[in-house]
Protein backbone atom coordinates (compact mmCIF):
# COMPACT_ATOMS: atom_id res chain seq x y z
CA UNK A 1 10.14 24.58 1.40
CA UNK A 2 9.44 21.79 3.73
CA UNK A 3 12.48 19.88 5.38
CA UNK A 4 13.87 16.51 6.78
CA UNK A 5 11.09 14.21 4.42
CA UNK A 6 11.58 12.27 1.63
CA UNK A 7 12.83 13.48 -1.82
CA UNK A 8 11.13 11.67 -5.14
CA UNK A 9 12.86 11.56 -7.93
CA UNK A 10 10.86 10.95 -11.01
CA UNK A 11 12.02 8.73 -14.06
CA UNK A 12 8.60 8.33 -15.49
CA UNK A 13 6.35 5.66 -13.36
CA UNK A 14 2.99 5.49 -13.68
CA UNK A 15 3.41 4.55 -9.67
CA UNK A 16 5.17 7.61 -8.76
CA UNK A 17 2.16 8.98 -7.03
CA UNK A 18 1.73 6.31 -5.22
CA UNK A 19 4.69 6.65 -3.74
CA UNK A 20 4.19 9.95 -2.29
CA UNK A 21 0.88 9.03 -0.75
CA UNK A 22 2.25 6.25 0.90
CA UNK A 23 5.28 7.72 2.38
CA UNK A 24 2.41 10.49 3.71
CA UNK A 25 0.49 8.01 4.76
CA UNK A 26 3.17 7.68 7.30
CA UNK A 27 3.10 10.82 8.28
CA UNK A 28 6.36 11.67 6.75
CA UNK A 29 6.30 14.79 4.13
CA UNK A 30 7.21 14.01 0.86
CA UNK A 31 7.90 15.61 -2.45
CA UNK A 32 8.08 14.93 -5.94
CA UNK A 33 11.05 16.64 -8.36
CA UNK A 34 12.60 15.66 -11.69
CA UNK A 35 14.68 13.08 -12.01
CA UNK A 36 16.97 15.39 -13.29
CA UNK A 37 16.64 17.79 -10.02
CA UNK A 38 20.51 18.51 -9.13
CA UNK A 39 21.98 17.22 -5.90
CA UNK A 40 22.50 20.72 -4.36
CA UNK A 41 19.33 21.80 -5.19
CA UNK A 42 17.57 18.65 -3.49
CA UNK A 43 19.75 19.09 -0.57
CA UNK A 44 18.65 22.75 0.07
CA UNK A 45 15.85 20.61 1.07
CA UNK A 46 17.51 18.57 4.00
CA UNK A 47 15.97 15.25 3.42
CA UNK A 48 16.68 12.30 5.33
CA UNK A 49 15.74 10.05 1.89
CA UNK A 50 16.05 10.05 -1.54
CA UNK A 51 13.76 7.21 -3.39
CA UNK A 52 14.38 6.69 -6.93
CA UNK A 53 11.37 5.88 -8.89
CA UNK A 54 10.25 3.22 -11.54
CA UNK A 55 10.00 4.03 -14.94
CA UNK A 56 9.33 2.66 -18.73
CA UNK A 57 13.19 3.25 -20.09
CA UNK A 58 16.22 0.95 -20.24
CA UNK A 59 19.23 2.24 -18.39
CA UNK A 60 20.70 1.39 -22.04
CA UNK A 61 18.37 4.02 -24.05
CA UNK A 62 20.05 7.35 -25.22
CA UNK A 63 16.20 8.51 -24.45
CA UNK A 64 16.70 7.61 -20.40
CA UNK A 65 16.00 10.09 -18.22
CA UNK A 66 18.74 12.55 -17.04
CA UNK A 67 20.11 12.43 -13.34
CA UNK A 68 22.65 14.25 -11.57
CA UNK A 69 24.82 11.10 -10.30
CA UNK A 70 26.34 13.43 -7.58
CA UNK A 71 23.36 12.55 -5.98
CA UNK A 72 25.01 9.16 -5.31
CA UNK A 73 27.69 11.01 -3.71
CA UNK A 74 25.30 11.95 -0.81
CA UNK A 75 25.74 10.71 3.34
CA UNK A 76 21.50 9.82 2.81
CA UNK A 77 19.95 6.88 2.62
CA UNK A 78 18.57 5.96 -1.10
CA UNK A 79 16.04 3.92 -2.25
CA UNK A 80 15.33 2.53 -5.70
CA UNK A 81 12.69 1.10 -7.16
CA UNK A 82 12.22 -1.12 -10.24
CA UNK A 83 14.01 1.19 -12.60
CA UNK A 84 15.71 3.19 -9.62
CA UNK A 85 17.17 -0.30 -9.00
CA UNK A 86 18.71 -0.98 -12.28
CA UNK A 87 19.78 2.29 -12.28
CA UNK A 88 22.02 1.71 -8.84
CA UNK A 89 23.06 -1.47 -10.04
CA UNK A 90 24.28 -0.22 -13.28
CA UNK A 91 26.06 3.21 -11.84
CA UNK A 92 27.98 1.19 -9.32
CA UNK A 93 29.21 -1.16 -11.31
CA UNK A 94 26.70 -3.82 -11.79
CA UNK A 95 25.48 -5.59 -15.07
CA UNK A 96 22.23 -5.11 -15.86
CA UNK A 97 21.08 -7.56 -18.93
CA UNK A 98 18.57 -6.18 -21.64
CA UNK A 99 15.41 -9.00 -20.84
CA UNK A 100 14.35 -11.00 -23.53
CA UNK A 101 11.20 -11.20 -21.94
CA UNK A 102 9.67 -9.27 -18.59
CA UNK A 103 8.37 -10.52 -15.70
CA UNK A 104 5.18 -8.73 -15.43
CA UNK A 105 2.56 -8.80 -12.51
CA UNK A 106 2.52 -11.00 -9.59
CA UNK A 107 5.55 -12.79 -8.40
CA UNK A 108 6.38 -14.41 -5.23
CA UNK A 109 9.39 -13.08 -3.20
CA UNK A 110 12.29 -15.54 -1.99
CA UNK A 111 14.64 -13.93 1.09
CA UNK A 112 18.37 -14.67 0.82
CA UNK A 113 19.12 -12.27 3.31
CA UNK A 114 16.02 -11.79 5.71
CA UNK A 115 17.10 -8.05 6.96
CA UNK A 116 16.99 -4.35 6.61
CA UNK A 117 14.40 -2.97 4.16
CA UNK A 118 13.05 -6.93 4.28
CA UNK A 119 12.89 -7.20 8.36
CA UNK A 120 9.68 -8.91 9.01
CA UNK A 121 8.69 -9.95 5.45
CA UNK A 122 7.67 -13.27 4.97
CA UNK A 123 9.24 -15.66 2.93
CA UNK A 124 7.27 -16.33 -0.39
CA UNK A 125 5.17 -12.93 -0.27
CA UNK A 126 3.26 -11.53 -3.11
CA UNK A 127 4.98 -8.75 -4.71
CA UNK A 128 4.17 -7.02 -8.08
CA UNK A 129 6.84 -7.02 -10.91
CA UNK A 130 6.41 -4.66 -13.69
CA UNK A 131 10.53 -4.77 -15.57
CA UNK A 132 11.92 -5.98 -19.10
CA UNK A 133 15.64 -5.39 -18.29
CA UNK A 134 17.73 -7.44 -14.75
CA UNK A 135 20.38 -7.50 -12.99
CA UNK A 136 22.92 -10.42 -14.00
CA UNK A 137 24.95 -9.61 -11.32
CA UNK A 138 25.12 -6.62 -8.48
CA UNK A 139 28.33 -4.46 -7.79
CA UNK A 140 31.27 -6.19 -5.88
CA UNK A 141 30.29 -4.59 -2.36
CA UNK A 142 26.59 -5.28 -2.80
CA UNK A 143 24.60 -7.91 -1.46
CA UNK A 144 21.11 -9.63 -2.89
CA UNK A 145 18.37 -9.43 -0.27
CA UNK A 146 15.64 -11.57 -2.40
CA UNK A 147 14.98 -13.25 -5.75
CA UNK A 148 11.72 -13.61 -7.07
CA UNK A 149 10.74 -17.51 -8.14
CA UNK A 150 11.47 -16.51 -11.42
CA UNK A 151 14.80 -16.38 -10.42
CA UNK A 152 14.96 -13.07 -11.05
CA UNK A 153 17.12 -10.49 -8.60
CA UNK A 154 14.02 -8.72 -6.51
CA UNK A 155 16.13 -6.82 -3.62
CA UNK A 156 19.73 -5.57 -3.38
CA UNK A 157 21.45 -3.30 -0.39
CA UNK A 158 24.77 -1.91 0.00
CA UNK A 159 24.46 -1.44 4.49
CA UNK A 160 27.44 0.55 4.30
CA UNK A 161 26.69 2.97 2.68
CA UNK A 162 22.69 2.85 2.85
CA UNK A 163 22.11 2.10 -0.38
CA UNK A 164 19.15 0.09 -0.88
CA UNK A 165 16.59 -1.01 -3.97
CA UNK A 166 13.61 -3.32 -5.14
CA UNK A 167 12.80 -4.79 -8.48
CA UNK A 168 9.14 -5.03 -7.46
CA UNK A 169 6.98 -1.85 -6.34
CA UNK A 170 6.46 -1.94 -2.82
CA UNK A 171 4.13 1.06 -3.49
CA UNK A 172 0.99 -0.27 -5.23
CA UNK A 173 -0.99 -2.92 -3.17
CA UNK A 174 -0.69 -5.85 -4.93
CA UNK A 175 2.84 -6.02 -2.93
CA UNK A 176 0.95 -7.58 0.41
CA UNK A 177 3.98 -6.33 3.07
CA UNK A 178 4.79 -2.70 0.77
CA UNK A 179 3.79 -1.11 3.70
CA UNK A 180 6.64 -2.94 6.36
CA UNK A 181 8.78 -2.31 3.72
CA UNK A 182 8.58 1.45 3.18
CA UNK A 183 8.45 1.68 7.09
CA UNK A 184 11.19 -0.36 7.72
CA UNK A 185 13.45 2.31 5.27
CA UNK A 186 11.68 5.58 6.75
CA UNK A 187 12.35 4.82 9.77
CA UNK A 188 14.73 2.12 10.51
CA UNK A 189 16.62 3.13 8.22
CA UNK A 190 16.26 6.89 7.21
CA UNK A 191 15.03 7.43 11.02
CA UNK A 192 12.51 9.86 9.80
CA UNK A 193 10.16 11.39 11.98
CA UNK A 194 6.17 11.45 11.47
CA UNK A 195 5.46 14.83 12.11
CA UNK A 196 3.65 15.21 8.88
CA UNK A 197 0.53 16.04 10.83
CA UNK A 198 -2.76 18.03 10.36
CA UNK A 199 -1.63 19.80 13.87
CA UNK A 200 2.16 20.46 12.96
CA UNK A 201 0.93 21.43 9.14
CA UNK A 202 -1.51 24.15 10.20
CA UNK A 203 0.98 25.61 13.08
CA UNK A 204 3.47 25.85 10.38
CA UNK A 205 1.62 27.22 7.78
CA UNK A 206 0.57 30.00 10.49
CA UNK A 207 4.14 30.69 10.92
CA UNK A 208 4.91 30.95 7.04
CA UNK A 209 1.75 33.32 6.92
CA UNK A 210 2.29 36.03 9.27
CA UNK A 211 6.16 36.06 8.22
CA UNK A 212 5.45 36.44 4.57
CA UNK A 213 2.60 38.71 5.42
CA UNK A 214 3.70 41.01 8.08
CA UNK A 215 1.47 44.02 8.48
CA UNK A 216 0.10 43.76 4.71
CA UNK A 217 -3.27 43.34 3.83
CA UNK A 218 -4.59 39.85 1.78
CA UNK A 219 -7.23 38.81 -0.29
CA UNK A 220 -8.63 34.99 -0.17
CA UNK A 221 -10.29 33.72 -3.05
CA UNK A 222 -13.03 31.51 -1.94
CA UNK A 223 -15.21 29.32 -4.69
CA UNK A 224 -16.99 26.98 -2.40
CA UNK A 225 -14.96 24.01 -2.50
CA UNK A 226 -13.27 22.49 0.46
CA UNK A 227 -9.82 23.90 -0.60
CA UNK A 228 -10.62 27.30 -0.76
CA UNK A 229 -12.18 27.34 2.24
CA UNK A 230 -9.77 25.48 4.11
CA UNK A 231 -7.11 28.27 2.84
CA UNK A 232 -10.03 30.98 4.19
CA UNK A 233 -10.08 29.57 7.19
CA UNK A 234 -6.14 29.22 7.76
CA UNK A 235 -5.58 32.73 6.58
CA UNK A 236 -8.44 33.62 8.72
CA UNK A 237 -6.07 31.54 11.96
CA UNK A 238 -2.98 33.04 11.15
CA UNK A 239 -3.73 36.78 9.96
CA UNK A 240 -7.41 37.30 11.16
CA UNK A 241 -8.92 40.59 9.72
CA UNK A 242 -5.75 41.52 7.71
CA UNK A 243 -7.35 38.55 5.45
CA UNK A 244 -10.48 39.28 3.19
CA UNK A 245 -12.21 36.55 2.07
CA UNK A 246 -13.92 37.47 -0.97
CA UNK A 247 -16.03 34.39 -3.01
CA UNK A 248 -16.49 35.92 -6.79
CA UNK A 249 -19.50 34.63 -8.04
CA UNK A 250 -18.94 33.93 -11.94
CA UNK A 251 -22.29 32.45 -12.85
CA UNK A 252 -21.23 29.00 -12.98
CA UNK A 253 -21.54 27.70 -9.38
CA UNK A 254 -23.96 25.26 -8.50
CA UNK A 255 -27.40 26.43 -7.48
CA UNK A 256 -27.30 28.40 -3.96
CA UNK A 257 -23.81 27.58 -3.64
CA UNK A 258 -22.46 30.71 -2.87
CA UNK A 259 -24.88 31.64 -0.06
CA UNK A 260 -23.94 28.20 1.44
CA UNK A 261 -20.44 29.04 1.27
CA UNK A 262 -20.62 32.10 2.65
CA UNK A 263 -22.94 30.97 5.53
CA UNK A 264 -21.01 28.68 6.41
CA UNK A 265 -17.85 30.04 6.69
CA UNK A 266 -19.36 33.60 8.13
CA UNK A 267 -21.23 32.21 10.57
CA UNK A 268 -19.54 28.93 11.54
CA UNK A 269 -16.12 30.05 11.55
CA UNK A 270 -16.32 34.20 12.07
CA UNK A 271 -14.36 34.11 8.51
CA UNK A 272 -14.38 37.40 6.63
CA UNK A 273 -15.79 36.86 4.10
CA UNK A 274 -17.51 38.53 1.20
CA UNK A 275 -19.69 38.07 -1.87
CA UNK A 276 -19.11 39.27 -5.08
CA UNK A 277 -21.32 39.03 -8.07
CA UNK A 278 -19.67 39.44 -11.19
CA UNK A 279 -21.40 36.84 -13.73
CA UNK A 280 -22.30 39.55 -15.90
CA UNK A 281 -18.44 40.14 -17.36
CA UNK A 282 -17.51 36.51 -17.02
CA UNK A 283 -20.15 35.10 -19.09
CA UNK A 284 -19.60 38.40 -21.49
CA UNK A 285 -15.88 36.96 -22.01
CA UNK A 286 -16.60 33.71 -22.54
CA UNK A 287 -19.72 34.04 -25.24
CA UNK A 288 -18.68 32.18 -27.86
CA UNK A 289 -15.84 30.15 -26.27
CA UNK A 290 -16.32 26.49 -27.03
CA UNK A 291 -12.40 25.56 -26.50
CA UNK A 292 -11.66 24.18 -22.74
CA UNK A 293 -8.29 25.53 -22.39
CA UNK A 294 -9.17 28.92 -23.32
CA UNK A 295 -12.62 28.77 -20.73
CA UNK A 296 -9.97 27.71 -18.37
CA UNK A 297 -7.34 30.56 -19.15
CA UNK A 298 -9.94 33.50 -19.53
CA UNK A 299 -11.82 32.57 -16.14
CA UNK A 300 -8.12 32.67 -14.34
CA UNK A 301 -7.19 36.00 -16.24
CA UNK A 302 -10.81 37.05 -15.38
CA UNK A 303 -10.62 36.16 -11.51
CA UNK A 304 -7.69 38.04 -11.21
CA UNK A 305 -8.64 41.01 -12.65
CA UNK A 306 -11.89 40.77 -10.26
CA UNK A 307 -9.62 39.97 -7.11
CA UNK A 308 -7.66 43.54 -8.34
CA UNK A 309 -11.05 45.49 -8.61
CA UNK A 310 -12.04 44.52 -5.16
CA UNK A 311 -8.77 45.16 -3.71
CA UNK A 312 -9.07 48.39 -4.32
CA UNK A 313 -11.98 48.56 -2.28
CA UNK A 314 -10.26 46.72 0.41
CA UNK A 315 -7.73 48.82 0.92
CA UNK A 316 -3.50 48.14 -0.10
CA UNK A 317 -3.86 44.86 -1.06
CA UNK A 318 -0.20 42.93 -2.06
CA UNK A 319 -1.04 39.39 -1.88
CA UNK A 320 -4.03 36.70 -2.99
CA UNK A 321 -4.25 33.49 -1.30
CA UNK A 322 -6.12 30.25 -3.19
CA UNK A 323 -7.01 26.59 -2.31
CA UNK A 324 -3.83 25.39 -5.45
CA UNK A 325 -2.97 21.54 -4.41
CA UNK A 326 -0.30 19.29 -5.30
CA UNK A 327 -2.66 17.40 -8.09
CA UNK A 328 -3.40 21.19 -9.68
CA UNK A 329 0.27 21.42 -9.99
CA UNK A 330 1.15 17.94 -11.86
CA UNK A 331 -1.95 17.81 -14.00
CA UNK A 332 -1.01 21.91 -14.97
CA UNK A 333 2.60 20.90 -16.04
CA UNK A 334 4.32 22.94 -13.17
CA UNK A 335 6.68 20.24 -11.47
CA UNK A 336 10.30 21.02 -10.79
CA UNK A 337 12.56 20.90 -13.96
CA UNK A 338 8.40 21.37 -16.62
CA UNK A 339 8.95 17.86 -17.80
CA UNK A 340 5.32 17.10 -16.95
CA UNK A 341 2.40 17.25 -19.98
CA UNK A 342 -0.20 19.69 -19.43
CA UNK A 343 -3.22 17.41 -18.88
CA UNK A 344 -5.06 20.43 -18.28
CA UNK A 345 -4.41 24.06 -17.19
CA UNK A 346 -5.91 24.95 -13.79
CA UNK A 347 -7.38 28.14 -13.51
CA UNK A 348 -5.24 28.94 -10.53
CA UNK A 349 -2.01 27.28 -11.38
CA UNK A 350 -1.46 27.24 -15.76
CA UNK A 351 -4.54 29.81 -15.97
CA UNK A 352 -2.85 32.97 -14.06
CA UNK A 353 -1.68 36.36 -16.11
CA UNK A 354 1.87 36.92 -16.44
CA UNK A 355 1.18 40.64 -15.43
CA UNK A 356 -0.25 39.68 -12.26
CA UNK A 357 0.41 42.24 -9.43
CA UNK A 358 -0.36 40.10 -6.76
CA UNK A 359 2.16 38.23 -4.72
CA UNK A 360 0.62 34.52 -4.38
CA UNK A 361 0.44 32.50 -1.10
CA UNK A 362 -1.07 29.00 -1.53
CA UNK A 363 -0.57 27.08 1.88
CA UNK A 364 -2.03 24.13 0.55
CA UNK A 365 0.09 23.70 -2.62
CA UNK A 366 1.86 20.51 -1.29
CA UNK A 367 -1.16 18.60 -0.12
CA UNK A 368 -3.41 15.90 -1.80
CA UNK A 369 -6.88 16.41 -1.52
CA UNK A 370 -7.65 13.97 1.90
CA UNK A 371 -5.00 15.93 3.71
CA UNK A 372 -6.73 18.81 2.92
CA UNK A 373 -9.98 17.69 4.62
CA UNK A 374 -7.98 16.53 7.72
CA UNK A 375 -6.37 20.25 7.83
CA UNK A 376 -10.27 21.35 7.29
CA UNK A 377 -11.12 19.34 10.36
CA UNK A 378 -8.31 20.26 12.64
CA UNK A 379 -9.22 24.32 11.76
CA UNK A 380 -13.24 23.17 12.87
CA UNK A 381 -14.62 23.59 9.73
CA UNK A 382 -18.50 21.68 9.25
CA UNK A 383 -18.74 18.48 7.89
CA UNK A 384 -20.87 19.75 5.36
CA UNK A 385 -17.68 21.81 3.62
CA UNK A 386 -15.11 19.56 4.74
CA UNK A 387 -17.30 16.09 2.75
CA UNK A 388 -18.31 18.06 -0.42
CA UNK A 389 -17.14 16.95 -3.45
CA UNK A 390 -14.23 18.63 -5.32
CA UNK A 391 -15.76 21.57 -7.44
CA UNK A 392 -13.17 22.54 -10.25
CA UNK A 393 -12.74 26.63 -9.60
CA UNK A 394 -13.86 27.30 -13.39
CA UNK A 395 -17.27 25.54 -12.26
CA UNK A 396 -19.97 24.73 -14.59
CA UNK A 397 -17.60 26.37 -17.23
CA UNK A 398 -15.98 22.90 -17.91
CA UNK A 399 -19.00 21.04 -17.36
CA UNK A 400 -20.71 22.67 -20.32
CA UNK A 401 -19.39 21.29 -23.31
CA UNK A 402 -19.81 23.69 -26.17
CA UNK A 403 -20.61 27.22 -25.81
CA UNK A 404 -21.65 28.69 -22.12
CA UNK A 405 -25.31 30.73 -22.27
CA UNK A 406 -27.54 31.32 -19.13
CA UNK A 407 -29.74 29.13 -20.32
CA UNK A 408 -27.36 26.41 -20.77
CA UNK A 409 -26.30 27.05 -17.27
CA UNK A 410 -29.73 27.09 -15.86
CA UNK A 411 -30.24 23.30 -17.38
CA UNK A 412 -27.42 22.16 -15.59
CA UNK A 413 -27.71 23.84 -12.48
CA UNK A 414 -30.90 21.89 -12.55
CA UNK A 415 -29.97 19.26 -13.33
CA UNK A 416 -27.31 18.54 -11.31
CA UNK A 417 -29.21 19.62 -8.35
CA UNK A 418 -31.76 16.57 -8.54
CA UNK A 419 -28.60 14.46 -9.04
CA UNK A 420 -26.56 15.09 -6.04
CA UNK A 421 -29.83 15.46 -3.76
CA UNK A 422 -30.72 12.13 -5.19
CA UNK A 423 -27.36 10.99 -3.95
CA UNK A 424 -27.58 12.05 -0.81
CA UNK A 425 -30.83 10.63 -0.17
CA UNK A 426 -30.24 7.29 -0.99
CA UNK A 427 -26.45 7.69 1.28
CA UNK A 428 -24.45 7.31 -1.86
CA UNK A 429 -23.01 10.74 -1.18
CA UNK A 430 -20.54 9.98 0.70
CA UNK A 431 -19.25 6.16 -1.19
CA UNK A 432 -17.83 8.90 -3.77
CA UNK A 433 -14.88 10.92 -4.41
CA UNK A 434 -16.75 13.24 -7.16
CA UNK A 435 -20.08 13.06 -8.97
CA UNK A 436 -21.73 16.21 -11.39
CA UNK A 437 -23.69 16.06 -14.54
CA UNK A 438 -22.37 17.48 -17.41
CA UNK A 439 -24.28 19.38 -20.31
CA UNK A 440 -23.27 17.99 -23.31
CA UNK A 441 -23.93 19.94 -26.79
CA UNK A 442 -25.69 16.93 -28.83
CA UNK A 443 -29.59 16.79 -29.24
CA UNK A 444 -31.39 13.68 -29.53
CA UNK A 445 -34.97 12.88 -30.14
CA UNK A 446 -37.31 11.69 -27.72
CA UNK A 447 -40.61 11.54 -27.36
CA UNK A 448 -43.15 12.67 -24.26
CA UNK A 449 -46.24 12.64 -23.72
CA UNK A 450 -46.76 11.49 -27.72
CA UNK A 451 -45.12 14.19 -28.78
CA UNK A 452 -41.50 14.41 -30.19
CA UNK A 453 -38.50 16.10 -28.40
CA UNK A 454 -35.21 17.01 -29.52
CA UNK A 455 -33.36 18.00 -26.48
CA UNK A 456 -29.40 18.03 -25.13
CA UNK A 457 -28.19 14.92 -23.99
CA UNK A 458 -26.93 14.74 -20.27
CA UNK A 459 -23.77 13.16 -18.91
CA UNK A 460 -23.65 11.69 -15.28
CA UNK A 461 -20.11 11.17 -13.64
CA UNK A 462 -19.31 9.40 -10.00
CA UNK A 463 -15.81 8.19 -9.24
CA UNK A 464 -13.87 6.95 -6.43
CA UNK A 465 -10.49 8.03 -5.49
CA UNK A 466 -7.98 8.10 -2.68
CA UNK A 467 -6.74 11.82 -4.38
CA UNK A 468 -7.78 12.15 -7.49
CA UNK A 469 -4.90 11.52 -9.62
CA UNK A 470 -6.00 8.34 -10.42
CA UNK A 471 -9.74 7.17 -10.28
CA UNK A 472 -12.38 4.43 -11.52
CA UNK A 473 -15.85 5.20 -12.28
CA UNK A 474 -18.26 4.29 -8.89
CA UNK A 475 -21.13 1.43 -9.24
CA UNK A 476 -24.25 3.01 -8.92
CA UNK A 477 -27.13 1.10 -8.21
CA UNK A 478 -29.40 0.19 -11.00
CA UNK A 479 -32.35 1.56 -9.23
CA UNK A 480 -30.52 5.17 -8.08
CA UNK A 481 -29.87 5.59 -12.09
CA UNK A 482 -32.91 4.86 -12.57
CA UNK A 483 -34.48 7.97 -10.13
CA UNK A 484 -32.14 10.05 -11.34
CA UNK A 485 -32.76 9.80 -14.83
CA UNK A 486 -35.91 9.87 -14.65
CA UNK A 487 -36.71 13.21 -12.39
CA UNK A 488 -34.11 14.84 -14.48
CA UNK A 489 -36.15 14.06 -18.00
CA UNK A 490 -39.40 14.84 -16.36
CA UNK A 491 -38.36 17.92 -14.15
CA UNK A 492 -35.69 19.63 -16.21
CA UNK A 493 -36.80 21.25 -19.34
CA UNK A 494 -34.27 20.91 -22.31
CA UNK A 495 -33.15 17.63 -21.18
CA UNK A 496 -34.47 13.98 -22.50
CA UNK A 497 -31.61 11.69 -22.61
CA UNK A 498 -29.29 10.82 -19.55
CA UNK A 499 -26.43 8.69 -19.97
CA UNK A 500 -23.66 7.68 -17.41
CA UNK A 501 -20.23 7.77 -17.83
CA UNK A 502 -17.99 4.25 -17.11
CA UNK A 503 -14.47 5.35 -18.09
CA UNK A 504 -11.39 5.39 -15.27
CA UNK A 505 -8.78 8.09 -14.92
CA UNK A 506 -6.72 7.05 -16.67
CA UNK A 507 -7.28 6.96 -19.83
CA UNK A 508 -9.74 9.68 -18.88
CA UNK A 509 -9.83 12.53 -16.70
CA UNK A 510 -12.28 13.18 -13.80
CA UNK A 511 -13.74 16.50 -15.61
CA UNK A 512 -14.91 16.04 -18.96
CA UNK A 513 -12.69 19.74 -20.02
């Protein structure tokens, strides 16, 4: 459990995330928990914040969100946004008026007390408003810090005791001076320190490591993807050859991927590492399976039951390590209090057996994915690992729609080769966050060579991201599509329709399953 960063609580915003990522981007840890997350147990944390996030309810609703209000009770600075505002305002004493209409979008912000969390703002500044319900007026020992030209209350303080709150979201970055004003209450006001580093993260970790670990013996399960490797190559730091690195290959990696992997971390990094090939029983278990949740849950049942096989080869094995992040953790329904949807299970987070003998250690589990890479750089690892694109760990699995066969896999593999090389060549590789084909299990006719076809229709994806909890769909240019649709059709048999996919995260995810 990390101490002295910021505590989020979360009543519902779609910004929430953002909020994290720029508090990190400071260099200051912080963490995410349910707005309903007791006082005493966010205190075990030692924070030197709390920030209360936005969200779509009316402090009037019987629906709001639960809070512990002894967290108001704290000696810590606090920090509310949009709905965290209306919340202060409303359990100290203020009025907060139902709106007849919301102020939605840009506004411009009007100072009536230039300091504090507003210290170097300028007057007039764009901020971004997203509320129905106001404040009509703040508690007796509060003070407004800003109105927006709508007349509307923007900013609100209590200096005494460090209570402070914005109607707008200083988070997103259509608020042009978010940035000063999230600095100015880390670390003017919180006096936080940013030691949220690569460096400090990875001696840390080490520490955690050998004192959970001790003399025992640990298995690393390695897929390819930057995460997993990073983890390999921290374990590798911190416990050297009382770590086993063991990449299980399930048939559904991308083409040569697992000899790249293993290269790679073998002979760049001295990792131990080894190669397993068990395609044979995971393709045997998921015959048939057209359902993505239950590809997702038999490969994690599946890689477990692998890891225990080749423990017993290794020797007394007690605890697996995997690449989990933060992102696996939301989108899998695991936050603190399980009042988050399952978007989708992860293999390695909502995926795992219950009967599991294997103590976990996931090192990673509090980072987004760019933090990653700059652990991944700070261990030495090559760019050609530390660049790749995210890889989910059921692999082609959830990239062929329908039912999984060799052949179907062979296709894709294929396919998806010519597309990312194509990438690369033309320096596109690197513009995107995460590009793969996916196999999708509709025919359509074509017609080569004067004869008729009637072959699966392929799926391109590319998007851009900062982390991957929210993303858009990239640009590609008109000419690159046009390459890559066309050696596909003409190289890959069973293909003879390509079609790309323009849809942002949300409404959609990044993976298709």
């Amino acid at each position: 459990m990390h101490q002295g960063g910021v505590v989020i609580l979360d009543f519902g915003s779609q910004y929430t995330q953002l909020i994290a990522r720029r508090i990190r981007e400071q260099h200051v840890f912080s963490e995410i928990l349910s707005s309903n997350t007791s006082a005493d147990s966010m205190m075990k944390r030692k924070p030197k914040a709390v920030i209360l996030s936005g969200g779509p309810n009316s402090v009037f609703e019987d629906s709001a969100p639960q809070y512990d209000p002894k967290i108001f009770d704290l000696d810590i600075p606090i920090l509310g946004i949009c709905y965290g505002l209306q919340l202060m305002v409303h359990h100290y004493g203020g009025q907060v008026e139902p709106g007849s209409k919301g102020e939605y979008g840009f506004a411009n912000l009007m100072k009536v007390k230039p300091e504090s969390i507003l210290d170097s703002i300028s007057n007039d500044t764009q901020v971004w408003m997203s509320h129905m319900d106001k404040v009509q007026s703040v508690p007796g020992d509060w003070t407004i810090l800003a109105e927006s030209t709508n007349g509307i209350v923007a900013s609100v303080a209590n200096e005494a005791s460090k209570r402070y709150a914005t109607q707008f979201h200083p988070e997103v970055v259509h608020t042009l001076e978010g940035n000063t004003i999230i600095n100015n209450f880390l670390f003017k006001i919180a006096h936080c320190e940013p030691n949220w580093t690569a460096g400090n993260f990875i001696q840390e970790q080490v520490m955690l490591i050998r004192e959970k670990v001790s003399n025992g013996q640990v298995i690393c399960g390695v897929s390819g993807g930057v995460d997993s490797s990073v983890v390999g190559a921290l374990m590798h730091k911190a416990v050297g050859d009382q770590c086993t690195s063991v990449l299980i290959d399930h048939g559904l990696l991308r083409k040569n991927e697992a000899e790249h992997c293993v290269s790679a971390l073998k002979d760049g990094l001295g990792v131990n590492i080894t190669s397993f090939n068990e395609s044979d029983i995971f393709l045997s278990k998921l015959s048939g399976v057209v359902e993505p949740e239950k590809k997702r849950k038999i490969i994690g049942e599946q890689f477990i039951r692998s890891f225990e096989k080749i423990a017993d080869k290794v020797g007394d094995v007690s605890f697996l390590a995997q690449g989990t992040l933060y992102p696996d953790v939301i989108e899998s329904g695991a936050s603190i209090g399980n009042s988050a949807h399952v978007i989708k299970s992860h293999h390695n987070v909502g995926g795992l057996p219950d009967d599991m003998t294997f103590e976990l250690i996931e090192p990673l589990r509090e980072l987004f994915k760019d933090e990653v890479r700059n652990v991944g750089r700070e261990l030495g690892l090559p760019d050609s690992l530390i660049n790749r694109h995210p890889f989910p760990g059921p692999g082609l699995a959830v990239r062929i729609l329908g039912e999984i066969t060799k052949e179907r896999i062979a296709i894709l593999q294929n396919a998806d080769q010519i597309y990312i090389d194509i990438l690369h060549e033309d320096g596109l590789y690197d513009e995107i966050w995460q590009a793969f084909a996916v196999l999708i299990p509709v025919k359509t006719v074509g017609v080569m060579g004067d004869q008729r076809t009637y072959e699966y229709l392929l799926g391109l994806r590319a998007v851009t991201s900062s982390d991957g909890m929210t993303a858009d769909w990239f640009r590609m240019p008109d000419e690159t599509l046009t390459k890559i649709s066309n050696k596909i059709v003409n190289s890959v048999k069973g293909v003879n329709r390509v079609v790309y996919d323009i849809t942002s995260k949300p409404p959609g995810t990044i993976e298709w399953e």
